[in-house]
C-alpha atoms as a PDB file:
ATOM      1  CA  UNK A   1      -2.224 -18.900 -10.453  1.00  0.00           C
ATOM      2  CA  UNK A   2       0.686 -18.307  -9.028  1.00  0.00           C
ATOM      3  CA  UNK A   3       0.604 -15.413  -5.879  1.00  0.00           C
ATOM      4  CA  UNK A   4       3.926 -13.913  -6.990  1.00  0.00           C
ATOM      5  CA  UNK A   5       2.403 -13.338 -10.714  1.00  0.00           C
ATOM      6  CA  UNK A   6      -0.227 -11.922  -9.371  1.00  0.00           C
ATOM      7  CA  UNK A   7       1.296  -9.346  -7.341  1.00  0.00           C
ATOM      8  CA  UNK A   8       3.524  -8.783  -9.737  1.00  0.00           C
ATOM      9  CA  UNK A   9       0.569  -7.915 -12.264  1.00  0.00           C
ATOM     10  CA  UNK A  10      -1.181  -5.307  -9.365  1.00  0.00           C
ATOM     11  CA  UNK A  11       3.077  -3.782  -9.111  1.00  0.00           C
ATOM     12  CA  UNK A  12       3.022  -3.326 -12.553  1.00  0.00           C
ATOM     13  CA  UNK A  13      -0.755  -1.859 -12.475  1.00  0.00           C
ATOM     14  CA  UNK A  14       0.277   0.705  -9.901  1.00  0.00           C
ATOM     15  CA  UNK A  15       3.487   1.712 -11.095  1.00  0.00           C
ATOM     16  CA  UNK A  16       1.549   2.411 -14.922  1.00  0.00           C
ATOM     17  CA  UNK A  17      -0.924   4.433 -12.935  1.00  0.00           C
ATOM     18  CA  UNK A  18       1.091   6.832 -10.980  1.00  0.00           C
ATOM     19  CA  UNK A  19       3.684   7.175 -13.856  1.00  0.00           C
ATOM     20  CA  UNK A  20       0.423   7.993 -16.438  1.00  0.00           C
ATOM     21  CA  UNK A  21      -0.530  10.973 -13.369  1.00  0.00           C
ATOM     22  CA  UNK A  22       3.036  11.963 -12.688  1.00  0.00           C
ATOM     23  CA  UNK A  23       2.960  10.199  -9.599  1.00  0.00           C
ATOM     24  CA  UNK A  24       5.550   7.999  -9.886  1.00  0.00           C
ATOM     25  CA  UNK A  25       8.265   9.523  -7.641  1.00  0.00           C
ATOM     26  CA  UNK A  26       6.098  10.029  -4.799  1.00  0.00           C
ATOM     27  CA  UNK A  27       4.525   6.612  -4.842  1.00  0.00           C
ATOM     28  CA  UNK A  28       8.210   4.586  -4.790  1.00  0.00           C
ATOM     29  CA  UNK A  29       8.567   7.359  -1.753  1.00  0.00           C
ATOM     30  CA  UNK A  30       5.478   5.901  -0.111  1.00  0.00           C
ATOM     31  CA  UNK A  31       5.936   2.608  -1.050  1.00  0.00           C
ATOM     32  CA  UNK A  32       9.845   2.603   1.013  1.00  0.00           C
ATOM     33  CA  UNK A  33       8.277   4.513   3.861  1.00  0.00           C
ATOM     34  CA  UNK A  34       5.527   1.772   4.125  1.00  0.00           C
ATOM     35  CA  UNK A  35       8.432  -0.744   3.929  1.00  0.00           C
ATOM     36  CA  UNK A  36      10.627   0.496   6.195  1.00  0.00           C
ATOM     37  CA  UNK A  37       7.652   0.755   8.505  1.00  0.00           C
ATOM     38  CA  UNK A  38       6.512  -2.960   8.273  1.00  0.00           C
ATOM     39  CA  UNK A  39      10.248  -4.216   9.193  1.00  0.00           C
ATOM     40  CA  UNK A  40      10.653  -1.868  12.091  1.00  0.00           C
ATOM     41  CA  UNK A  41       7.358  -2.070  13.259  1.00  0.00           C
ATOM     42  CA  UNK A  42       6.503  -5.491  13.418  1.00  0.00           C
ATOM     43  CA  UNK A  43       3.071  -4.553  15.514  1.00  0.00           C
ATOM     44  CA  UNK A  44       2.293  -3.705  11.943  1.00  0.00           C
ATOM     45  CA  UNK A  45       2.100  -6.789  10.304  1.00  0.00           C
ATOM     46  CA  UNK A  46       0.370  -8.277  13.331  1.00  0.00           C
ATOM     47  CA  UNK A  47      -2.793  -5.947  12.677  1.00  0.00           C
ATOM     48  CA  UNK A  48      -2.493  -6.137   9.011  1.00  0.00           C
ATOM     49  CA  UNK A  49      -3.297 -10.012   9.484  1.00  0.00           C
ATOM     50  CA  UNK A  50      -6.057  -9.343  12.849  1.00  0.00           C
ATOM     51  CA  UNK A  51      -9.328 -10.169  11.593  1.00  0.00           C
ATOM     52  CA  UNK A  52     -10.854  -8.016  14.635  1.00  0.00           C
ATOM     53  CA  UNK A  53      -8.936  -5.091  12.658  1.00  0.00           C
ATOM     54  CA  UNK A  54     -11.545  -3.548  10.116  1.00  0.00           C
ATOM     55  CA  UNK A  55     -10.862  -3.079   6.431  1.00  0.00           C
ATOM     56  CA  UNK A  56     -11.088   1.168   7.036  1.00  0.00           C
ATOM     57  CA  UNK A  57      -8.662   0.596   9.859  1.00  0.00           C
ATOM     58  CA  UNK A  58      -6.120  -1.358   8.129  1.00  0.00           C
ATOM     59  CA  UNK A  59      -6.310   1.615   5.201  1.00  0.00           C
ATOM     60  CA  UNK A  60      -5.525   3.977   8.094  1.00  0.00           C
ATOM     61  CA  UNK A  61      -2.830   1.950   9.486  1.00  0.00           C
ATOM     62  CA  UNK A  62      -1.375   1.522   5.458  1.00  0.00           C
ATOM     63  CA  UNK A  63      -1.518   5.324   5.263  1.00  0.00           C
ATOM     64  CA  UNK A  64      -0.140   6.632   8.206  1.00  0.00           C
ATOM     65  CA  UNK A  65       3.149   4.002   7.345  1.00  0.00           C
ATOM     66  CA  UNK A  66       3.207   5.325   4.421  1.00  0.00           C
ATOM     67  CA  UNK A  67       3.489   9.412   5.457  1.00  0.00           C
ATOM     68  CA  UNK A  68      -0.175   9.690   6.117  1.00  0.00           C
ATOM     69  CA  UNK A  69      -1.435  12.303   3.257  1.00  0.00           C
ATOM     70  CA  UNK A  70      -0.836   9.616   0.651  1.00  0.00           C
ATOM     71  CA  UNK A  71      -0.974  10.536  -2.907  1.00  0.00           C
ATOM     72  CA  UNK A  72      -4.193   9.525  -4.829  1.00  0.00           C
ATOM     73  CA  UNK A  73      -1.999   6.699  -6.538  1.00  0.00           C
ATOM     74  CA  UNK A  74      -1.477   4.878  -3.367  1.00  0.00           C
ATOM     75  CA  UNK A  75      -4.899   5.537  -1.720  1.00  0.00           C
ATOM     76  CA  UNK A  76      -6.614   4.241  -5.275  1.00  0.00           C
ATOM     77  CA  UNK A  77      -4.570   1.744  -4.616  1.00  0.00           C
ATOM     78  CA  UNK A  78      -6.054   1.018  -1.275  1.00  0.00           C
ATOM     79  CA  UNK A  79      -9.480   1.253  -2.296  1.00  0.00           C
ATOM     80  CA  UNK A  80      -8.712  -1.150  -4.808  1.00  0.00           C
ATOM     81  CA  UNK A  81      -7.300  -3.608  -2.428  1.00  0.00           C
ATOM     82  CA  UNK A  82     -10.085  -3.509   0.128  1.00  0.00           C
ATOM     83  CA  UNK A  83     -13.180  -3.963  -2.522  1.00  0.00           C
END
């Protein structure tokens, strides 16, 4: 399957989610903060891909990019993504 589909399935997912809790608006905040974050920090992206980094460190690293007290959209999100 195509990776693009696929990520396009968990965007639309997510954004159904935190639109169904009224979350919506703070998740696309989160989401550009986490972006922003990954192009100006590119130390980032190198620990995102370290396999010495642990799964509950690379949620902590996610979070704090993304304004640290997340909303429960984007750490669901998280949890999801590290199962």
């Amino acid at each position: 399957m195509n990776s693009s589909l696929i990520s396009n399935r968990y965007a639309k997912a997510l954004i159904d989610y935190a639109e169904s809790v009224g979350q919506d608006t703070r998740l696309y905040s989160e989401m550009r903060l986490l972006d922003e974050n990954f192009d100006k920090v590119h130390e980032l992206g190198k620990a995102m891909r370290n396999q010495l980094v642990s799964v509950e460190q690379r949620r902590s690293l996610l979070a704090t990019a993304a304004g640290g007290n997340v909303s429960d959209a984007f750490s669901r999100f998280l949890d999801m993504l590290s199962e």
